[in-house]
Protein backbone atom coordinates (compact mmCIF):
# COMPACT_ATOMS: atom_id res chain seq x y z
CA UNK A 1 -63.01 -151.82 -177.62
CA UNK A 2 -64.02 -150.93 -181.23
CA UNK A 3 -61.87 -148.71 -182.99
CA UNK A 4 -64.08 -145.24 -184.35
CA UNK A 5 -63.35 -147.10 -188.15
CA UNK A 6 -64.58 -150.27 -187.75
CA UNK A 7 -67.60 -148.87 -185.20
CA UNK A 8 -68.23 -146.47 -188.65
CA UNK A 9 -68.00 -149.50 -190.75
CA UNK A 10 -70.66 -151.77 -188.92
CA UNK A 11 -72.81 -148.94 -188.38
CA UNK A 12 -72.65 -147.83 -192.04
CA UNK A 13 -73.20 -151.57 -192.79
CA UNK A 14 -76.63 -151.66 -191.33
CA UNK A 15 -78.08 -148.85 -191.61
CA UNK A 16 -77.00 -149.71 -195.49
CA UNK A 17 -78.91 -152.85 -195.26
CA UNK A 18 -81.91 -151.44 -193.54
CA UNK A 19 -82.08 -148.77 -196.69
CA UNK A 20 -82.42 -151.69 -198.89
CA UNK A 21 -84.70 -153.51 -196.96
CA UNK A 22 -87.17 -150.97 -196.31
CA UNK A 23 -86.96 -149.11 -199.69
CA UNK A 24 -88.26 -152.78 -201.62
CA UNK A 25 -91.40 -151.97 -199.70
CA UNK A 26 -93.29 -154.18 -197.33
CA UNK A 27 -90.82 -155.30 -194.94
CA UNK A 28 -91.34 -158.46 -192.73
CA UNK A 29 -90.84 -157.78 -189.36
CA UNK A 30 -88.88 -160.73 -187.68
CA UNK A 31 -90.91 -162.74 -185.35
CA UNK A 32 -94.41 -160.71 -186.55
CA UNK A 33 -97.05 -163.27 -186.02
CA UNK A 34 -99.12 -163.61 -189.74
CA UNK A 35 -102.52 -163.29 -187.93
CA UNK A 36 -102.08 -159.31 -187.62
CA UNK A 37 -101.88 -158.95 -190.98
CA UNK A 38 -104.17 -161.45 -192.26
CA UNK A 39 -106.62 -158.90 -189.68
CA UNK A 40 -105.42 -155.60 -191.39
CA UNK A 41 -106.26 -156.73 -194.34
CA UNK A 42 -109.64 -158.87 -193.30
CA UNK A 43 -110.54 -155.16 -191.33
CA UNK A 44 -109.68 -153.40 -195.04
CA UNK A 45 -112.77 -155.13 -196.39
CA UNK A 46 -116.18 -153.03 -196.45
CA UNK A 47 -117.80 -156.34 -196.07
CA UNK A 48 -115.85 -157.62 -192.68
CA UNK A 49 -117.87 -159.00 -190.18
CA UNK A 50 -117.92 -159.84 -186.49
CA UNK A 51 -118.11 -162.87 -187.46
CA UNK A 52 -115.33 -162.79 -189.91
CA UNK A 53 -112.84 -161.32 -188.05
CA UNK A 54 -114.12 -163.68 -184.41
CA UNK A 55 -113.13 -166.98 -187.00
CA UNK A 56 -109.38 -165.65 -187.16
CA UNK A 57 -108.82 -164.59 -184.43
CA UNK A 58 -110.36 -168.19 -183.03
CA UNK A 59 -106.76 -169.82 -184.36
CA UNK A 60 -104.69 -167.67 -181.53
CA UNK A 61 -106.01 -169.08 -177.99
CA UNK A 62 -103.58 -166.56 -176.87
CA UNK A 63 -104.88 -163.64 -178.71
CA UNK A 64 -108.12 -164.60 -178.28
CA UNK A 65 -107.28 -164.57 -173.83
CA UNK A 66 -106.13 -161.09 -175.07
CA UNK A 67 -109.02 -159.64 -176.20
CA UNK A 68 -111.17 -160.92 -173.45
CA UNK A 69 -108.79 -159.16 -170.90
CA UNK A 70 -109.10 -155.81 -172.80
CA UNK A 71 -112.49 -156.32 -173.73
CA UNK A 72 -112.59 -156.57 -169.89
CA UNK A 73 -110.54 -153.21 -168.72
CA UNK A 74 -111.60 -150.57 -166.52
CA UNK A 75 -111.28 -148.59 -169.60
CA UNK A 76 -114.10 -150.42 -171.43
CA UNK A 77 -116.12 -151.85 -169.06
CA UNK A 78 -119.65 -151.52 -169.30
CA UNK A 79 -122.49 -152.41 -166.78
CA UNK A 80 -123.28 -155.27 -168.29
CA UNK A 81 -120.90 -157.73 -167.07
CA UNK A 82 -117.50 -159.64 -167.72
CA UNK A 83 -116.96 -160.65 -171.27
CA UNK A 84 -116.02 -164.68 -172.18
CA UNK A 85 -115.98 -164.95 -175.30
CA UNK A 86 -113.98 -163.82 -178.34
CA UNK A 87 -117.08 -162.69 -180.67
CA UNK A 88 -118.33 -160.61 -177.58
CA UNK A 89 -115.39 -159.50 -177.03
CA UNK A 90 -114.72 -158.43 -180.57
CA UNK A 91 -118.20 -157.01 -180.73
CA UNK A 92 -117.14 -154.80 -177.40
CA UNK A 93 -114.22 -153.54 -178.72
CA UNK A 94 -114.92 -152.69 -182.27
CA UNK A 95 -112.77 -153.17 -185.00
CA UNK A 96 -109.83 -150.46 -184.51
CA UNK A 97 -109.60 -151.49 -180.46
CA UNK A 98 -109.46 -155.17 -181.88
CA UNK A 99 -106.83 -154.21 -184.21
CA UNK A 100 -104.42 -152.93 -180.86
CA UNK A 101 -105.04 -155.38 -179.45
CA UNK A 102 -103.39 -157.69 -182.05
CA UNK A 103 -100.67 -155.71 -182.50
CA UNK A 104 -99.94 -155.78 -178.67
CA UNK A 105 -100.37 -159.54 -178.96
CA UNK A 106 -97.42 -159.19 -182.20
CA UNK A 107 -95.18 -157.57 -179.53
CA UNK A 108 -95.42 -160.43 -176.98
CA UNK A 109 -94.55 -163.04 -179.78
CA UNK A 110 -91.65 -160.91 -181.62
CA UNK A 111 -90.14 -160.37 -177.43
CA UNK A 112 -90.32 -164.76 -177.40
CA UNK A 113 -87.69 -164.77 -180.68
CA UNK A 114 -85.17 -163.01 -179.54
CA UNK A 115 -81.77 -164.91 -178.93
CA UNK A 116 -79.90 -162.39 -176.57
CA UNK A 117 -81.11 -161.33 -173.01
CA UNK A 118 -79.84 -157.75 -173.83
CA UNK A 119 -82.46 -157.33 -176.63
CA UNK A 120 -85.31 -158.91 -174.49
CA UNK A 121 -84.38 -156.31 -171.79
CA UNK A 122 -84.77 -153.47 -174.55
CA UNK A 123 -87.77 -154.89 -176.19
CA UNK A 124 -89.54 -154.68 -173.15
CA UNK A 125 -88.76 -151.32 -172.23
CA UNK A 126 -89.93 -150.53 -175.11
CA UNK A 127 -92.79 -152.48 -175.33
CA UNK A 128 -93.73 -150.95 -171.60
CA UNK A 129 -93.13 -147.57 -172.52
CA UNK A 130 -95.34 -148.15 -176.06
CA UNK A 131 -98.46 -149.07 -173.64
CA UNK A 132 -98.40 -146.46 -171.64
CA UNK A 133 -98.03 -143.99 -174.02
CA UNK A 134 -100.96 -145.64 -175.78
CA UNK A 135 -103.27 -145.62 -172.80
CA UNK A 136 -102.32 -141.87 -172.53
CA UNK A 137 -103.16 -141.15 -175.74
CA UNK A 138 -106.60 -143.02 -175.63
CA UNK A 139 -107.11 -141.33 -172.47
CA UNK A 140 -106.11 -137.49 -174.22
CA UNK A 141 -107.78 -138.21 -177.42
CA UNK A 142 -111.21 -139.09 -175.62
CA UNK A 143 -110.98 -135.60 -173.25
CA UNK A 144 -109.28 -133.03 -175.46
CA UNK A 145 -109.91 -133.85 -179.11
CA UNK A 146 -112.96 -135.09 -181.32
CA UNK A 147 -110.71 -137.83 -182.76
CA UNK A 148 -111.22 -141.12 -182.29
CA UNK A 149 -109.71 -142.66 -179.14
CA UNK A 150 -108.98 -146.45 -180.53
CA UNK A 151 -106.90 -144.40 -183.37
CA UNK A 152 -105.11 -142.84 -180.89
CA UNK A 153 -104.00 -146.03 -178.71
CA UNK A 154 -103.17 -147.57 -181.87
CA UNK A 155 -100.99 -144.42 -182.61
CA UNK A 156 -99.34 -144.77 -179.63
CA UNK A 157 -98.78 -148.30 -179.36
CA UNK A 158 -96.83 -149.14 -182.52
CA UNK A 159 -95.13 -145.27 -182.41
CA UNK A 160 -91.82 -147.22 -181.98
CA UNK A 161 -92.48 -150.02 -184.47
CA UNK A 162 -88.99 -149.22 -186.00
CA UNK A 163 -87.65 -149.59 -182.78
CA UNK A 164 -88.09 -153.04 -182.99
CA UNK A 165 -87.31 -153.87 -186.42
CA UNK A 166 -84.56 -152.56 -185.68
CA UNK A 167 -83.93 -154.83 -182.81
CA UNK A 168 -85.13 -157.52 -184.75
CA UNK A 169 -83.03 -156.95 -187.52
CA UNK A 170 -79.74 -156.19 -185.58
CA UNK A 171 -79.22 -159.12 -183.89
CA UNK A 172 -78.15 -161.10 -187.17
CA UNK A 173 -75.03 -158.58 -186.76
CA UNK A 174 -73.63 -159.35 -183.20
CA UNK A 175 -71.10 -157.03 -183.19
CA UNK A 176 -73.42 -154.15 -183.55
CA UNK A 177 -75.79 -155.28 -180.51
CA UNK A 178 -72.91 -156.31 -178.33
CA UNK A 179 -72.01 -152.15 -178.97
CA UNK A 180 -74.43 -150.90 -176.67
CA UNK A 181 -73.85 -147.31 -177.66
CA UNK A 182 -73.87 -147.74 -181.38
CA UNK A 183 -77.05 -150.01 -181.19
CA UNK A 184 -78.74 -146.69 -179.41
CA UNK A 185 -77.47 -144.17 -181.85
CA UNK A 186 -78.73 -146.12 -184.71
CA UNK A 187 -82.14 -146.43 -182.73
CA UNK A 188 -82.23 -142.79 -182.06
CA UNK A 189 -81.27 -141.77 -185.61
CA UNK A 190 -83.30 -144.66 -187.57
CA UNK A 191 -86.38 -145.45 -185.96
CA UNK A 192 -88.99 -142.86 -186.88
CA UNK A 193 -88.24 -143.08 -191.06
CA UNK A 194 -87.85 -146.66 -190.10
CA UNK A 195 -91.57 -146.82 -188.49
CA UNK A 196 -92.88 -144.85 -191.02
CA UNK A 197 -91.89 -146.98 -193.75
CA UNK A 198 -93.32 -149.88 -192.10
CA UNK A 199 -96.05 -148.49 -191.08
CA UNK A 200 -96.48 -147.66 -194.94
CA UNK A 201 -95.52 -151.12 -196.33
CA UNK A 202 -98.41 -152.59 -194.31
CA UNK A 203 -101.01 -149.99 -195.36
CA UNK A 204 -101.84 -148.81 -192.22
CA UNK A 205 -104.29 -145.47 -192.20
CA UNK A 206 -102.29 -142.13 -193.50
CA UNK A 207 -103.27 -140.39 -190.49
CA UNK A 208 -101.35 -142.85 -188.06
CA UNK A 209 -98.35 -143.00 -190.46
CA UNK A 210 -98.06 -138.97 -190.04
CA UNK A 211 -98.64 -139.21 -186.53
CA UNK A 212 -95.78 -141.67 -186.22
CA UNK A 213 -93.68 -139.89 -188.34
CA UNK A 214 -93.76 -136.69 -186.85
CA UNK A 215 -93.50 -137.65 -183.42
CA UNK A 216 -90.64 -135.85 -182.62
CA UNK A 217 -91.35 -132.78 -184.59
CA UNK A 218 -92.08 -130.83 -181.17
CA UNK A 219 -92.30 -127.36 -183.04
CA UNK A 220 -95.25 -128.62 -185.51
CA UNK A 221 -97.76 -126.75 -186.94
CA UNK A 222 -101.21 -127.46 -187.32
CA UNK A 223 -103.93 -124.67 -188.36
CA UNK A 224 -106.31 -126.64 -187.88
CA UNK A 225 -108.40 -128.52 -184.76
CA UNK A 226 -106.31 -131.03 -182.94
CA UNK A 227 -105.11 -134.08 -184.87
CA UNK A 228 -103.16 -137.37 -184.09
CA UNK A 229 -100.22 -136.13 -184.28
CA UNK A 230 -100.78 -133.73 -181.76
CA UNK A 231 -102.03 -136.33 -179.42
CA UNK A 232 -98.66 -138.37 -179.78
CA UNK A 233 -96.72 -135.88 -179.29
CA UNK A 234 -98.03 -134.92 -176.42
CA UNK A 235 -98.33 -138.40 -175.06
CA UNK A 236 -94.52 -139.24 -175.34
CA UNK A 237 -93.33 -137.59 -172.95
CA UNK A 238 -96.18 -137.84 -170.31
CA UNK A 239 -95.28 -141.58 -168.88
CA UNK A 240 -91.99 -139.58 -167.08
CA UNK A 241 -93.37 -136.61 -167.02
CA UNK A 242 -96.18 -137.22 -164.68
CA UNK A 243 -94.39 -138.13 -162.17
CA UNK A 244 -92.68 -134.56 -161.54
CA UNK A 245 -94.52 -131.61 -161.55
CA UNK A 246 -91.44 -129.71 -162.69
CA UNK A 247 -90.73 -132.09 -165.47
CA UNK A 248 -94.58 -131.95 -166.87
CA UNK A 249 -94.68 -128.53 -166.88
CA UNK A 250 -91.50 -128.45 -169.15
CA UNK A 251 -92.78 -131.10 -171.04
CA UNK A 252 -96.12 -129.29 -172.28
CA UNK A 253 -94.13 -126.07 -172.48
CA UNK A 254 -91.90 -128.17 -175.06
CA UNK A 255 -94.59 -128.60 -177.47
CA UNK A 256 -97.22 -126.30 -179.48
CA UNK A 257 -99.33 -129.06 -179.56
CA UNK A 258 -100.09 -128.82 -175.67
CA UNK A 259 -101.69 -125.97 -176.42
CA UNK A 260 -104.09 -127.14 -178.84
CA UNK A 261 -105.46 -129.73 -176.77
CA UNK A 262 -105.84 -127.17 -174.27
CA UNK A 263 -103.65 -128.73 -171.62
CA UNK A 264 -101.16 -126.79 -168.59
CA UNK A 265 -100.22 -129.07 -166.07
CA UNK A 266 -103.24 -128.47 -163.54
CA UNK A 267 -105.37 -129.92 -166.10
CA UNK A 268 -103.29 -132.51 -167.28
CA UNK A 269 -102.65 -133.68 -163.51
CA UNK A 270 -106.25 -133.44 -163.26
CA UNK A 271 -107.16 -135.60 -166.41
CA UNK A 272 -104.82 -138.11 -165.30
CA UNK A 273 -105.66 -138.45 -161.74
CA UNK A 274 -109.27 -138.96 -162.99
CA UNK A 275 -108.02 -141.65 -165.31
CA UNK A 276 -105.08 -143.49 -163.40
CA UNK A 277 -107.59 -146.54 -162.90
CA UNK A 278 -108.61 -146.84 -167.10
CA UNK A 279 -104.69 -146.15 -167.73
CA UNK A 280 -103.36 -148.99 -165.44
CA UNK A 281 -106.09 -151.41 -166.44
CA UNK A 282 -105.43 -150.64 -170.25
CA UNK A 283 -101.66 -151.14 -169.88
CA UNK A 284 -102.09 -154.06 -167.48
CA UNK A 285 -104.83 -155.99 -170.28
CA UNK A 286 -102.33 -154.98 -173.13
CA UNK A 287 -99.60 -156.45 -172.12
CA UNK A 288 -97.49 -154.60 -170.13
């Protein structure tokens, strides 16, 4: 058993070095395949092409199989048949769905890296909880807002990017992750700045990066229509809260940003029951 100085110490440590790290700017994310960000910044070009963006892609079989099975979801299906290919598939999806679904294919690799079984466990919790709080926000986005959808999958998917750096990051200090209870105080405290700082270093779209970083701010205020932000923080609780009609009517009472998209928990049960096939499918073709 650690005693409370030396639990202080290791925590301080850390959180010291993930100050540092994050404060140079553009921090590498253990285990973060270079083909998402050689996308981001191929998608930051006015000139980007199918085309372009189908020849990267093309050097990841397995992110290329990706693709095909979201291109392929319930949620995206159109009438005109299964997609084989990656440049149909890219050509389906669009550029921001394309970009999820790299970033889901990130997560898969980073989970692969991973030396203990304890962080694999977490990582995938993580990662499981991240899809389904994307699909929900796709799902929201497209029935209670004007915003676009893909923006709002994205949102949710990579809301706990910090969570694993974090991870990433911790397991060069054993110690720390064999302290099961530290590890999840310094993810509680540290992840959101930690996300948004990422999220920052790698240029992602300001509207995400305050989305992510106001995720928890249940009490936000917004004047105006409904924005990302509101759509994440709406979605985070929802993969629990669905499941009990007591705990999803607390859940939207939680947050002023229920009411701006409009939602009690009649219409949220019926939105979702309407959905439950897109939502699965989604998860299911991302990865979870």
């Amino acid at each position: 058993m650690q005693t409370n100085e030396a639990s202080v110490n290791k925590r301080f440590g850390f959180v010291e070095l993930l100050a540092k790290e994050l404060s140079a700017g553009h921090p590498e994310v253990p285990g973060f395949p270079d083909v998402v960000m050689r996308i981001r910044r191929a998608l930051d070009d006015p000139n980007c092409t199918v085309g372009s963006i189908t020849k990267i892609i093309s050097s990841e079989p397995v992110l290329t199989a990706k693709l095909i099975r979201v291109a392929n979801s319930a949620a995206l299906r159109p009438a005109s048949g299964q997609i084989k290919d990656a440049r149909s598939a890219v050509a389906r999806l669009g550029f921001k769905l394309v970009h999820s679904a790299t970033v889901a294919f990130a997560a898969e690799q980073m989970r692969i890296v991973h030396r203990y079984e304890s962080a694999k466990k977490r990582f995938d919790e993580i990662w499981r909880n991240s899809t389904h709080v994307g699909a929900i926000a796709y799902v929201l986005a497209k029935r209670c807002t004007k915003l676009n959808p893909d923006e709002a999958l994205l949102a949710g998917l990579i809301h706990s990017i910090g969570k694993l750096y974090i991870i990433s990051r911790a397991e060069e200090y054993a110690d720390l992750f064999e302290d099961e209870d530290e590890l999840s105080s310094v993810l509680a405290d540290w992840y959101v700045p930690t996300g948004q700082a990422i999220l920052q270093g790698w240029d992602f779209p300001e509207d995400i990066v305050a989305a992510v970083a106001a995720q928890l701010d249940f009490d936000r205020e917004n004047d105006g229509p409904p924005d990302l932000a509101d759509v994440l923080i709406v979605a985070l609780p929802l993969p629990a809260a669905l499941a009990n009609h007591d705990d999803l009517a607390a859940a939207l009472e939680r947050t002023r940003a229920a009411d701006r998209l409009g939602l009690s928990s009649a219409t949220c049960l019926d939105i979702f029951e309407e959905a439950r096939e897109q939502i699965e499918d989604l998860r299911k073709a991302l990865g979870d």
